[in-house]
PDB file of N, CA and C in Angstrom:
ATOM      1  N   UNK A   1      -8.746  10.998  15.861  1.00  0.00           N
ATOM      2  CA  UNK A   1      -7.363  10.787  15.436  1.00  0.00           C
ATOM      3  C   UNK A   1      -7.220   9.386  14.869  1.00  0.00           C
ATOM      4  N   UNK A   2      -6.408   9.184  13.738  1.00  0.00           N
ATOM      5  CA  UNK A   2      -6.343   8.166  12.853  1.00  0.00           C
ATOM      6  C   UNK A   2      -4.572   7.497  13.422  1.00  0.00           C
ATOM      7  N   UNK A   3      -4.970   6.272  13.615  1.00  0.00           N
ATOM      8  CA  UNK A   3      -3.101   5.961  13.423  1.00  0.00           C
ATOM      9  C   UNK A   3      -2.773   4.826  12.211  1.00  0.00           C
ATOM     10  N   UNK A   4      -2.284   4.730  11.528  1.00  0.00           N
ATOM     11  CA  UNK A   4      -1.812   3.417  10.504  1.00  0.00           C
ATOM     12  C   UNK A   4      -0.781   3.256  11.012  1.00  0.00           C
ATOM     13  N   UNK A   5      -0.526   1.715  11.046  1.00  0.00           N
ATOM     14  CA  UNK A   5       0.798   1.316  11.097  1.00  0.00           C
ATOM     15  C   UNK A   5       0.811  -0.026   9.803  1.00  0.00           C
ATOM     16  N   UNK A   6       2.202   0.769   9.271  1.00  0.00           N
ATOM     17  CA  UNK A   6       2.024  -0.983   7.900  1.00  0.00           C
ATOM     18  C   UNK A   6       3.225  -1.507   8.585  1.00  0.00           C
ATOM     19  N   UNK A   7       3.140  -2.790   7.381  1.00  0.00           N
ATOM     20  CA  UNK A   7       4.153  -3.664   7.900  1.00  0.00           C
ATOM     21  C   UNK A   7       4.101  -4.550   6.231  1.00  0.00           C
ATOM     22  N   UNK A   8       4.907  -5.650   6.655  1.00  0.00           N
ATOM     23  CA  UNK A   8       5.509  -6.160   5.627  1.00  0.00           C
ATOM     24  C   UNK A   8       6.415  -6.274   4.371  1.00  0.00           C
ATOM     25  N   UNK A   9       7.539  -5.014   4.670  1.00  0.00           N
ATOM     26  CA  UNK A   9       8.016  -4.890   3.585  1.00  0.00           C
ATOM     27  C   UNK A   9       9.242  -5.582   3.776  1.00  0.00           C
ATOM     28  N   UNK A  10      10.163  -5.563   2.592  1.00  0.00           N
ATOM     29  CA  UNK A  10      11.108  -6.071   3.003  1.00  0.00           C
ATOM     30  C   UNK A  10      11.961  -6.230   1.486  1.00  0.00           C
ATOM     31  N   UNK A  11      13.189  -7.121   1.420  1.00  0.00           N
ATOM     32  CA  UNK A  11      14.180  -7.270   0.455  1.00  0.00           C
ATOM     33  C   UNK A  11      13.163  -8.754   0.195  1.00  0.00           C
ATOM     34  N   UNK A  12      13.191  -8.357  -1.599  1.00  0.00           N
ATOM     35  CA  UNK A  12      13.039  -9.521  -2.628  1.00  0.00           C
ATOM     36  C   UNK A  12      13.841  -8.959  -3.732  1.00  0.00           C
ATOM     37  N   UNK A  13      13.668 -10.163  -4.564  1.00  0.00           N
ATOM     38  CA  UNK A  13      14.547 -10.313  -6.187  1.00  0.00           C
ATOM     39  C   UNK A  13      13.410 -10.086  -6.977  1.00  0.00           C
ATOM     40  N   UNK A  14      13.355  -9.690  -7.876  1.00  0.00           N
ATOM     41  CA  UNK A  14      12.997  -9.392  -9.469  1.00  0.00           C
ATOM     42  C   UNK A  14      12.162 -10.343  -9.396  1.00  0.00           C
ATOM     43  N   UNK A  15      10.345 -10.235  -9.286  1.00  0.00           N
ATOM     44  CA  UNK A  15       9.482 -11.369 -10.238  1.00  0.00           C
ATOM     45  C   UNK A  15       9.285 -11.823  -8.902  1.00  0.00           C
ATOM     46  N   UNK A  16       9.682 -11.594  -7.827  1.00  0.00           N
ATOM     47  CA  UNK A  16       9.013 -12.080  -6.504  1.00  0.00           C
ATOM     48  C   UNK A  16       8.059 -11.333  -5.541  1.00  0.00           C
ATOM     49  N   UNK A  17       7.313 -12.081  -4.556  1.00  0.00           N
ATOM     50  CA  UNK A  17       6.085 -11.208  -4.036  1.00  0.00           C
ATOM     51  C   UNK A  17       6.205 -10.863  -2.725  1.00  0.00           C
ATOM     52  N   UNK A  18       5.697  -9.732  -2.510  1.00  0.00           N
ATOM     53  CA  UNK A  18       5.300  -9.349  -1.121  1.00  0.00           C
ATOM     54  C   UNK A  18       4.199  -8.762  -0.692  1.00  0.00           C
ATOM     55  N   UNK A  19       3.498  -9.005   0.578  1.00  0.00           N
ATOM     56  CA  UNK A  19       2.404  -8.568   0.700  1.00  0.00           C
ATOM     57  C   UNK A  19       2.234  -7.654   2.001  1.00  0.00           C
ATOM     58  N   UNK A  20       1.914  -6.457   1.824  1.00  0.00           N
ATOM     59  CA  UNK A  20       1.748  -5.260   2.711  1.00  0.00           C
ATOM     60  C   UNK A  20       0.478  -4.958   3.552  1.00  0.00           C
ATOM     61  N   UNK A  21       0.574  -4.968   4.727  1.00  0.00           N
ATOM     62  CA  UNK A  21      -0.849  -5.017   5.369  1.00  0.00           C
ATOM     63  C   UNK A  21      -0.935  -3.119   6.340  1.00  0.00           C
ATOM     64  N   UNK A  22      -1.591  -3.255   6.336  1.00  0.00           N
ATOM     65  CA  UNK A  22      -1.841  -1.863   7.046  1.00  0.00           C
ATOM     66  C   UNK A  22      -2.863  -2.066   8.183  1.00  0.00           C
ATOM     67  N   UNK A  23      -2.435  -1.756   9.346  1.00  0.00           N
ATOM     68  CA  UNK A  23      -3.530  -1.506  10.540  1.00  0.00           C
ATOM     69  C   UNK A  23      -4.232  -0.350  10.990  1.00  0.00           C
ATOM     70  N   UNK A  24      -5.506  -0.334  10.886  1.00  0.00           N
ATOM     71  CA  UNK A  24      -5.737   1.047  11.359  1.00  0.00           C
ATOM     72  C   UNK A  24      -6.360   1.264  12.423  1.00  0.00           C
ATOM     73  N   UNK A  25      -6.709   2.297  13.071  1.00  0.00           N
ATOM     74  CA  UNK A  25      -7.076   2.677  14.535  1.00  0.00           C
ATOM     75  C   UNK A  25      -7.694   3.663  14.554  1.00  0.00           C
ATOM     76  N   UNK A  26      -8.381   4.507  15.496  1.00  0.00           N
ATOM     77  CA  UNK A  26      -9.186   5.625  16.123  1.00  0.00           C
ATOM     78  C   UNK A  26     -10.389   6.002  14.970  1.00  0.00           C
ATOM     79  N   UNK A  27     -10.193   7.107  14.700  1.00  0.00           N
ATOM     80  CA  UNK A  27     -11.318   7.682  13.958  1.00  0.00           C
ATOM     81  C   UNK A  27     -11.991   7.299  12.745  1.00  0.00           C
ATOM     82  N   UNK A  28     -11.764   6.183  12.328  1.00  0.00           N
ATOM     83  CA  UNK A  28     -11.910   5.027  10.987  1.00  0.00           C
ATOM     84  C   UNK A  28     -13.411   4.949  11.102  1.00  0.00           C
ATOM     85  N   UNK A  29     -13.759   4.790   9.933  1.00  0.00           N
ATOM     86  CA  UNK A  29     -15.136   3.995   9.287  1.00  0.00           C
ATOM     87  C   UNK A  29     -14.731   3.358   8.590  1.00  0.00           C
ATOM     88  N   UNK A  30     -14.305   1.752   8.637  1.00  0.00           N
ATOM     89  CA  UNK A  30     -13.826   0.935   7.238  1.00  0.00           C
ATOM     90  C   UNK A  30     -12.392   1.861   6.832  1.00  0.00           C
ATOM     91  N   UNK A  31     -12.620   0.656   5.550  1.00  0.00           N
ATOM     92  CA  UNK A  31     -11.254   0.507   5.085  1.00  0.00           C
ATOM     93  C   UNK A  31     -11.710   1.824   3.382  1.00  0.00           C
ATOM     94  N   UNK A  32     -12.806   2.180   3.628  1.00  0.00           N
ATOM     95  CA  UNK A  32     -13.070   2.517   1.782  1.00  0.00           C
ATOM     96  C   UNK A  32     -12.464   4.496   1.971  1.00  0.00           C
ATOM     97  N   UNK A  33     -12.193   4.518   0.983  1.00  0.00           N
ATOM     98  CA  UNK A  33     -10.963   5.748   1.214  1.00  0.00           C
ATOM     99  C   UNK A  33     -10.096   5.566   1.696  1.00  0.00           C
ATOM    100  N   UNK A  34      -9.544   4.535   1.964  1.00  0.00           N
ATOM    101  CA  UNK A  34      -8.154   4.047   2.270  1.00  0.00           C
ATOM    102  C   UNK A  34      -7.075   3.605   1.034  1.00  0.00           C
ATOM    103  N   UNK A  35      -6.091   3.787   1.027  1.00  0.00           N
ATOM    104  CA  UNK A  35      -5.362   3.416   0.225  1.00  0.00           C
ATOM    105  C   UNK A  35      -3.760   3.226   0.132  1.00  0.00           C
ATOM    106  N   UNK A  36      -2.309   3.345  -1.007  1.00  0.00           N
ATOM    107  CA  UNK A  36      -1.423   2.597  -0.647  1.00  0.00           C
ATOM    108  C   UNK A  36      -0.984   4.305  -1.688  1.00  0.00           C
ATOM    109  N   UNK A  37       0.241   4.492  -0.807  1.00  0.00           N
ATOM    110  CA  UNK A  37       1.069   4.801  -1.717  1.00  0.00           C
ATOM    111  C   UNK A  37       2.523   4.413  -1.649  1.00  0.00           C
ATOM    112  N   UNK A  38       3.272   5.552  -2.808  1.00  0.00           N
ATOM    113  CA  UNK A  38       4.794   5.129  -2.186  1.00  0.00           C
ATOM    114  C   UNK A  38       5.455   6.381  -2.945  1.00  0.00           C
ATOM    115  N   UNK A  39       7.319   6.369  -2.049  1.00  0.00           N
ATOM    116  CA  UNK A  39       7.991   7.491  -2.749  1.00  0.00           C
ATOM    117  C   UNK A  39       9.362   6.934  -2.754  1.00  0.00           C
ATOM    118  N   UNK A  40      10.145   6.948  -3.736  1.00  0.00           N
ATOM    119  CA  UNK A  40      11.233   6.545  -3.733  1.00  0.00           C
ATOM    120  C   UNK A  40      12.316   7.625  -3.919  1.00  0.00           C
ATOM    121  N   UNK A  41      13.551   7.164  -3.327  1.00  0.00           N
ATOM    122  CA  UNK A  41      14.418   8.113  -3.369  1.00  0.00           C
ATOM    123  C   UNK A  41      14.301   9.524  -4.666  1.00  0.00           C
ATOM    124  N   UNK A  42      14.573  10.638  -3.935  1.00  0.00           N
ATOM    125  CA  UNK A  42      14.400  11.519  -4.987  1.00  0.00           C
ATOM    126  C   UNK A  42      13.069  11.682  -5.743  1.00  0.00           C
ATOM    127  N   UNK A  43      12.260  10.771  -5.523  1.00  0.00           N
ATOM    128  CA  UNK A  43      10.671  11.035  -6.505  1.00  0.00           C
ATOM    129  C   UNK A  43       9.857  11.825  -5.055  1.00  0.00           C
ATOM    130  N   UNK A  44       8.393  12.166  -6.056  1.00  0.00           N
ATOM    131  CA  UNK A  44       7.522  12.470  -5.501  1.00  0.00           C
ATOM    132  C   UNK A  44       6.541  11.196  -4.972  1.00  0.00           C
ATOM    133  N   UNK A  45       5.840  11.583  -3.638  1.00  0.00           N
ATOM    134  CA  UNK A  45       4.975  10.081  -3.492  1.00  0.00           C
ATOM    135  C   UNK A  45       3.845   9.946  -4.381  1.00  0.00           C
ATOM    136  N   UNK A  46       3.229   9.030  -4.794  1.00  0.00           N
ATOM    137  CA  UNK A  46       2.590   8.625  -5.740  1.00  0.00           C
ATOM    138  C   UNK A  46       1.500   7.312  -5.349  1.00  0.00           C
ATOM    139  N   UNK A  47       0.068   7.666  -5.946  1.00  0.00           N
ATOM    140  CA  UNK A  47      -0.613   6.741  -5.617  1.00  0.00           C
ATOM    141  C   UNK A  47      -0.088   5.439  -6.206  1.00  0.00           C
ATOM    142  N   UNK A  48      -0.466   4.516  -5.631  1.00  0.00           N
ATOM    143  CA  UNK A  48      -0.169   2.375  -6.151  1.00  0.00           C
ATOM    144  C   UNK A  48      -1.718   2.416  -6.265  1.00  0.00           C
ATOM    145  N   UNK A  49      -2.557   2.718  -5.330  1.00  0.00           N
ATOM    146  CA  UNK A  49      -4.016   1.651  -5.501  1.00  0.00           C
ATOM    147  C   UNK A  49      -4.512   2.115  -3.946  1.00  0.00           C
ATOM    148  N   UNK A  50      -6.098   2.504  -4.337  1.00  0.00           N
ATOM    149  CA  UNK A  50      -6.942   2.940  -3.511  1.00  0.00           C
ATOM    150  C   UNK A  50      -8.045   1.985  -3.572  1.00  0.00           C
ATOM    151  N   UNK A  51      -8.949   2.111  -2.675  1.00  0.00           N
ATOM    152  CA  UNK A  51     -10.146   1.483  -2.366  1.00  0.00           C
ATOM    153  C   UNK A  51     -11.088   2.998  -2.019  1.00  0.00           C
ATOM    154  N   UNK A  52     -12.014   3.133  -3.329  1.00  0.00           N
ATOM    155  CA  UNK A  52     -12.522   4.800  -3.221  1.00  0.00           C
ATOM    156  C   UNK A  52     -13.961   4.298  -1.952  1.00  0.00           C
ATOM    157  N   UNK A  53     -14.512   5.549  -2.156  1.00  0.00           N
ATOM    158  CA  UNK A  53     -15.846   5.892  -0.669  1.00  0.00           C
ATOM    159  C   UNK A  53     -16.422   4.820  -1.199  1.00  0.00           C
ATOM    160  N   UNK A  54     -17.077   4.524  -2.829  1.00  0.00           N
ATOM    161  CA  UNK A  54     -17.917   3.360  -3.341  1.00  0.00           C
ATOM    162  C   UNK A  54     -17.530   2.204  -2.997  1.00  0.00           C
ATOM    163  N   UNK A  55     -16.387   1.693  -3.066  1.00  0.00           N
ATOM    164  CA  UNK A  55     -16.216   0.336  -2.087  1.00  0.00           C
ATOM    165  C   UNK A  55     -15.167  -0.016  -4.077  1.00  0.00           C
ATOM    166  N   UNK A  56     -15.059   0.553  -4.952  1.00  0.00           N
ATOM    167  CA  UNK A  56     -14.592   0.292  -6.254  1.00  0.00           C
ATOM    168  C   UNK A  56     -12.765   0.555  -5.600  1.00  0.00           C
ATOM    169  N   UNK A  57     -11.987   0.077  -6.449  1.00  0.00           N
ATOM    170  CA  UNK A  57     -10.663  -0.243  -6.884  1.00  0.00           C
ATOM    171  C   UNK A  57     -10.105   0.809  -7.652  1.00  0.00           C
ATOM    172  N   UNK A  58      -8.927   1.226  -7.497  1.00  0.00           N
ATOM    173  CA  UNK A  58      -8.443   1.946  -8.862  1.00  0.00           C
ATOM    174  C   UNK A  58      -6.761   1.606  -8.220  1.00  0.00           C
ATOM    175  N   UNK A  59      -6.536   1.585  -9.550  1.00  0.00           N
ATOM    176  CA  UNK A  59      -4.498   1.235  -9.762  1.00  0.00           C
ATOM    177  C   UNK A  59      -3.687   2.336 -10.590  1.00  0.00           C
ATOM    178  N   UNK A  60      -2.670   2.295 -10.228  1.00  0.00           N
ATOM    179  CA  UNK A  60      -1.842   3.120 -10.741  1.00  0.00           C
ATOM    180  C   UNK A  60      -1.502   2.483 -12.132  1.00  0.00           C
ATOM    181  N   UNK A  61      -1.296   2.903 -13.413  1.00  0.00           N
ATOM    182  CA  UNK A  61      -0.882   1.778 -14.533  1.00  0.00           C
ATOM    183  C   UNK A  61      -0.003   1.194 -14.155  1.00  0.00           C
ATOM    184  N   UNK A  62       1.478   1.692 -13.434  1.00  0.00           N
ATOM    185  CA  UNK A  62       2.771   0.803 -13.521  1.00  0.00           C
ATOM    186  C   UNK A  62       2.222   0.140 -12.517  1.00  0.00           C
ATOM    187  N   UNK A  63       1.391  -0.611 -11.918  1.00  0.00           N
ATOM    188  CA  UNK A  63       0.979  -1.473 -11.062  1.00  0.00           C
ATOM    189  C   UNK A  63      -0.283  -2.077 -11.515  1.00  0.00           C
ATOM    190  N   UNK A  64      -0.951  -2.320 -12.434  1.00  0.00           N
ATOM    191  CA  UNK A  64      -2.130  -3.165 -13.301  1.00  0.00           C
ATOM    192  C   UNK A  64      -1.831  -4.047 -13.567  1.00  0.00           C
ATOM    193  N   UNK A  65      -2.141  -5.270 -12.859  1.00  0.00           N
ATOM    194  CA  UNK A  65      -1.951  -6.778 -13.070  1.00  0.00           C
ATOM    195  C   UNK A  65      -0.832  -7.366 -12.293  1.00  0.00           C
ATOM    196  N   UNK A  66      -0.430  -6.410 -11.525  1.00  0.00           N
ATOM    197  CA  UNK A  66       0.663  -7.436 -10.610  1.00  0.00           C
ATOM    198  C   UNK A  66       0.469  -6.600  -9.265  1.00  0.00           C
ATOM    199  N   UNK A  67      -0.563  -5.839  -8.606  1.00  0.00           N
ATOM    200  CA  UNK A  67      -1.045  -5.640  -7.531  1.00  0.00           C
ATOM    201  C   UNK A  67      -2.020  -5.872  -7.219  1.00  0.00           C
ATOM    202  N   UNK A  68      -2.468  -6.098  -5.831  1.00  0.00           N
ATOM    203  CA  UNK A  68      -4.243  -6.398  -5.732  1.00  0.00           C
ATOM    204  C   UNK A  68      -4.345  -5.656  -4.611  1.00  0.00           C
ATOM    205  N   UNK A  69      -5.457  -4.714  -4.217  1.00  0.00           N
ATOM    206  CA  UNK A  69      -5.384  -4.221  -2.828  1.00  0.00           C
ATOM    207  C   UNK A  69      -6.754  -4.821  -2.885  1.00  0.00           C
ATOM    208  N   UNK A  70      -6.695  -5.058  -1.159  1.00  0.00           N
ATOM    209  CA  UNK A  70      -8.062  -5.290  -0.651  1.00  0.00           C
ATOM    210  C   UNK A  70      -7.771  -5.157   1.155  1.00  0.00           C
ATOM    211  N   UNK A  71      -8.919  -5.412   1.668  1.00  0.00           N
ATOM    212  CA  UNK A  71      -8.780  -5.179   3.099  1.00  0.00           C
ATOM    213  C   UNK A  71     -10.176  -5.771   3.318  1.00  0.00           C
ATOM    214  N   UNK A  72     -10.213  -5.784   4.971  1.00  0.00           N
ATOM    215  CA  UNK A  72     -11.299  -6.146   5.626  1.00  0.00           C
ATOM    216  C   UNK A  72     -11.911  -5.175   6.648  1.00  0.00           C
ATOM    217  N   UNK A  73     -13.022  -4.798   6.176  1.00  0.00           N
ATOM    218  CA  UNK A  73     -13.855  -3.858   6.798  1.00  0.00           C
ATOM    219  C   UNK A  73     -14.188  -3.805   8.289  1.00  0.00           C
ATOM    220  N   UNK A  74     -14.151  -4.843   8.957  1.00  0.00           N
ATOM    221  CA  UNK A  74     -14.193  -5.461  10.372  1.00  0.00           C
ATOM    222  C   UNK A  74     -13.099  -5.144  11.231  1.00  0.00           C
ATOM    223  N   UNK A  75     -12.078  -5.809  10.835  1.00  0.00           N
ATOM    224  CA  UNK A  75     -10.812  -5.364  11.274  1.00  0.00           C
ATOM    225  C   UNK A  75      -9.957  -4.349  11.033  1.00  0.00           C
ATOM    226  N   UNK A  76     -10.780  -3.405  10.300  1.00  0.00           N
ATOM    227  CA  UNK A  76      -9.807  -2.187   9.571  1.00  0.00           C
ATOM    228  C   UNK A  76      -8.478  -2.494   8.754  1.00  0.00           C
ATOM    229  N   UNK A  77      -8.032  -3.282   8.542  1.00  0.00           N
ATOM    230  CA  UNK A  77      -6.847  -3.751   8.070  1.00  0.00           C
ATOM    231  C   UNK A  77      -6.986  -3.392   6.344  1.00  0.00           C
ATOM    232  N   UNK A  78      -5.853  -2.900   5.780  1.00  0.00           N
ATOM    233  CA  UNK A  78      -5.679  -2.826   4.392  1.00  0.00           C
ATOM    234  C   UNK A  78      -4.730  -3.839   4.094  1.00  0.00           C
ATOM    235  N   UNK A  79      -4.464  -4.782   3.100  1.00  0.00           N
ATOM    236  CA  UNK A  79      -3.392  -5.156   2.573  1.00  0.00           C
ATOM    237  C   UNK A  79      -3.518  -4.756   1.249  1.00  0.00           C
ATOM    238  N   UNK A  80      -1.643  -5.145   0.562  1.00  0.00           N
ATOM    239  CA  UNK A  80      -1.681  -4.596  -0.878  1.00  0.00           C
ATOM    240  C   UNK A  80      -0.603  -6.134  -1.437  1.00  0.00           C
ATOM    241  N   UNK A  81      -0.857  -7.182  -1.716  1.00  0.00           N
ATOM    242  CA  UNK A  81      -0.349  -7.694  -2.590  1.00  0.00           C
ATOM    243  C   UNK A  81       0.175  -7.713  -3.955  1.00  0.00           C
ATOM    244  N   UNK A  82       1.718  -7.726  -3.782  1.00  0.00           N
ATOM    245  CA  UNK A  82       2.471  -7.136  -5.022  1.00  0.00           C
ATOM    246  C   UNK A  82       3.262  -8.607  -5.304  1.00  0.00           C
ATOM    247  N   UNK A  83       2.703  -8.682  -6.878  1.00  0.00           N
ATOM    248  CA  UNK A  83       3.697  -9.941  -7.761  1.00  0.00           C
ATOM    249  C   UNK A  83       4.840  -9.627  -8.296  1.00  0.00           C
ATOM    250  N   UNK A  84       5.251 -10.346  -8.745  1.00  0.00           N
ATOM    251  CA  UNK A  84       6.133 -10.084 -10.275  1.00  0.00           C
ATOM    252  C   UNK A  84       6.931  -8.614  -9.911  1.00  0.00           C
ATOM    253  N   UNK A  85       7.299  -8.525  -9.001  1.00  0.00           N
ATOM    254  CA  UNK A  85       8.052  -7.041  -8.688  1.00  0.00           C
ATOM    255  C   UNK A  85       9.041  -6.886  -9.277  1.00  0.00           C
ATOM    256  N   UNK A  86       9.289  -5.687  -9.742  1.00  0.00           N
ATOM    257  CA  UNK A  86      10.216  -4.778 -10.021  1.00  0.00           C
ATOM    258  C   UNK A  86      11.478  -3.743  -9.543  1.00  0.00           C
ATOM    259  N   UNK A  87      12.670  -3.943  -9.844  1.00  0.00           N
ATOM    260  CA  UNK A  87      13.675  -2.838  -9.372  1.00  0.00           C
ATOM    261  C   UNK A  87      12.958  -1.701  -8.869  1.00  0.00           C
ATOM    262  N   UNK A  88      12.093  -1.060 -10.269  1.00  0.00           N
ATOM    263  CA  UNK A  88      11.464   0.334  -9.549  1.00  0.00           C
ATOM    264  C   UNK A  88      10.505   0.375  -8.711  1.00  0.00           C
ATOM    265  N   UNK A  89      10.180  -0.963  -8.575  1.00  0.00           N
ATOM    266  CA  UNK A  89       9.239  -0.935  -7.179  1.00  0.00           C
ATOM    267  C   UNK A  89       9.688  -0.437  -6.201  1.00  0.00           C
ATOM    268  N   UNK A  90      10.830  -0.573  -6.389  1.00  0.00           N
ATOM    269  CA  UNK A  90      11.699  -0.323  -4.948  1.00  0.00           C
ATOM    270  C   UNK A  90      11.172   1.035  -4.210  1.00  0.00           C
ATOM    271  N   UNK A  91      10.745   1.419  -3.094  1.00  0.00           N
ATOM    272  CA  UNK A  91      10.327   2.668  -2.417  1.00  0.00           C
ATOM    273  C   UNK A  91       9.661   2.324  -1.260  1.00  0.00           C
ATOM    274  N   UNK A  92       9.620   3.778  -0.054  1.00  0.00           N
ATOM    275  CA  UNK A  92       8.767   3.349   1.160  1.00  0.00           C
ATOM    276  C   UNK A  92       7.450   3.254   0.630  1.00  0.00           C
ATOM    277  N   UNK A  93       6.764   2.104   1.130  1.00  0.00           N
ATOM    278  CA  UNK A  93       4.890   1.958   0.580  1.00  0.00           C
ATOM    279  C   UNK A  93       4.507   2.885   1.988  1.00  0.00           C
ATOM    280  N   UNK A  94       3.209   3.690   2.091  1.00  0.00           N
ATOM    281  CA  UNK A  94       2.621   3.740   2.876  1.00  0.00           C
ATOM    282  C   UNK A  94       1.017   4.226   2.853  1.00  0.00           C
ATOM    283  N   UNK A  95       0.908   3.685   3.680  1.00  0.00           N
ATOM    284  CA  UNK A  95      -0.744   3.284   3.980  1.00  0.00           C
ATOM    285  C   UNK A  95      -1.216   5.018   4.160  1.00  0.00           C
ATOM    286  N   UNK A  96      -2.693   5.456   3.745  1.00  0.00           N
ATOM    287  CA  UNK A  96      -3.224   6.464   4.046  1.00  0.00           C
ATOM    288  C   UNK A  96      -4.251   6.516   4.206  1.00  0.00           C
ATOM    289  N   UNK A  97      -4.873   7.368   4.482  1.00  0.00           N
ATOM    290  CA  UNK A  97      -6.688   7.312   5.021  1.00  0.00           C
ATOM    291  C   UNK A  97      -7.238   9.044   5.365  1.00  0.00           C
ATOM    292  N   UNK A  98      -7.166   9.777   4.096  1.00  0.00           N
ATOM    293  CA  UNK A  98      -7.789  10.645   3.950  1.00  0.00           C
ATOM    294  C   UNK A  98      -6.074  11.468   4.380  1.00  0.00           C
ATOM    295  N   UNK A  99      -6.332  12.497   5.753  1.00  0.00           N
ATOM    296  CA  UNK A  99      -4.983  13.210   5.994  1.00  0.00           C
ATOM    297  C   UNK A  99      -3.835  12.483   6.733  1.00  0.00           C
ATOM    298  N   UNK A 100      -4.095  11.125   6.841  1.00  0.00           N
ATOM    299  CA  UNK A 100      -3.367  10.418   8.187  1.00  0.00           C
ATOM    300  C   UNK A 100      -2.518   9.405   7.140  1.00  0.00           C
ATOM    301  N   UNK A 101      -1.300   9.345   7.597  1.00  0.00           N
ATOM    302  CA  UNK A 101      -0.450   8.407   6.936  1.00  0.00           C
ATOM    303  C   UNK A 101       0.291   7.633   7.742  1.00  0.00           C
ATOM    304  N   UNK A 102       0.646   6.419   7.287  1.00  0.00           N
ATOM    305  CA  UNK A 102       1.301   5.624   8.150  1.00  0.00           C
ATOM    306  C   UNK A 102       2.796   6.251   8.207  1.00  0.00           C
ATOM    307  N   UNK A 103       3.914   5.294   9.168  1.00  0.00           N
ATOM    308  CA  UNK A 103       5.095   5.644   9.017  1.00  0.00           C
ATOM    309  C   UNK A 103       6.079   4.912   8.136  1.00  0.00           C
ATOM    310  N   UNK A 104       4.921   3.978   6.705  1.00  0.00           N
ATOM    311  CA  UNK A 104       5.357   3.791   5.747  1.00  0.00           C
ATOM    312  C   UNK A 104       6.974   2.049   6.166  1.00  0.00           C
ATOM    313  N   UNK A 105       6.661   1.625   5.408  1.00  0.00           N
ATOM    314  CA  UNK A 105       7.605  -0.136   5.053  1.00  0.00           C
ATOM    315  C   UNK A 105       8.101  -0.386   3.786  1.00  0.00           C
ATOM    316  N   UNK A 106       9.719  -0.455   4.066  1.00  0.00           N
ATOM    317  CA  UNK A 106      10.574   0.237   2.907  1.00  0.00           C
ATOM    318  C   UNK A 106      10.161  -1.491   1.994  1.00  0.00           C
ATOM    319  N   UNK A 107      10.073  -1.921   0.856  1.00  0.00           N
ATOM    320  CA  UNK A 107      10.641  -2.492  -0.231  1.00  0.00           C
ATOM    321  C   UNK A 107      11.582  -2.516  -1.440  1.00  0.00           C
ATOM    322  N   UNK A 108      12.524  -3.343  -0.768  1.00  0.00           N
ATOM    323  CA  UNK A 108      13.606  -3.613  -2.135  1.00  0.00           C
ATOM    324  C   UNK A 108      13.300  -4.545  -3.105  1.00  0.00           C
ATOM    325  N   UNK A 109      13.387  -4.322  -4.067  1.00  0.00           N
ATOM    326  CA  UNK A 109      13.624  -5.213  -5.147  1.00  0.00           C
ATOM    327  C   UNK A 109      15.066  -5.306  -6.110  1.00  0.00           C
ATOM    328  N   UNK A 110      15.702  -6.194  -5.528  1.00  0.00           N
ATOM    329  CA  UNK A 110      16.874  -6.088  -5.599  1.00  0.00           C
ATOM    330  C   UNK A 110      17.685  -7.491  -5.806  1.00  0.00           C
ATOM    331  N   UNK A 111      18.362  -7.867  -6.903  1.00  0.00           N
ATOM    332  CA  UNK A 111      18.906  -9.151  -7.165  1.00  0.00           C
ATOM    333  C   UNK A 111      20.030  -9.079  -6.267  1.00  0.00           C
TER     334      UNK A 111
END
């Protein structure tokens, strides 16, 4: 059994940063197949940025160049550093790891 718990979200303005960490627990090998998503009111959830089985990166386009995911293999931990944010950023992020999802950390972006 897998548990994530994220954290870090919260209210920012337009063009400001926040950084999302994810903890993970039980049945884990590393952080690789781990990854970030999110769903905002009325949408479907949608990948932000994975860390695939190869240990490689992949981003969603509306997130290329103003996200970075990375994590530490030791501590199981994912984070997802987000710049330069956006209104439509706005949505719950949450952490996943194959069928197990976190219970997700809302971000506003909101003047």
């Amino acid at each position: 059994q897998v548990r994530l718990v994220e954290s870090g979200g919260g209210l920012v303005q337009p063009g400001g940063s926040l950084r999302l960490s994810c903890a993970a627990s039980g049945s884990i090998f590393g952080i690789y197949s781990m990854g970030w998503y999110r769903q905002a009111p009325g949408k479907q959830r949608e990948l932000v940025a994975r860390i695939t089985a190869s240990g490689s990166t992949n981003y969603a386009d509306f997130v290329k160049g103003r996200f970075t995911i990375s994590g530490d293999n030791a501590k199981n931990t994912l984070s997802l550093q987000m710049n330069n944010l956006k209104p439509e950023d706005t949505a719950v992020y949450y952490c996943n790891y194959f069928g197990a999802w976190g219970q997700g950390t809302q971000v506003t972006v909101s003047s």
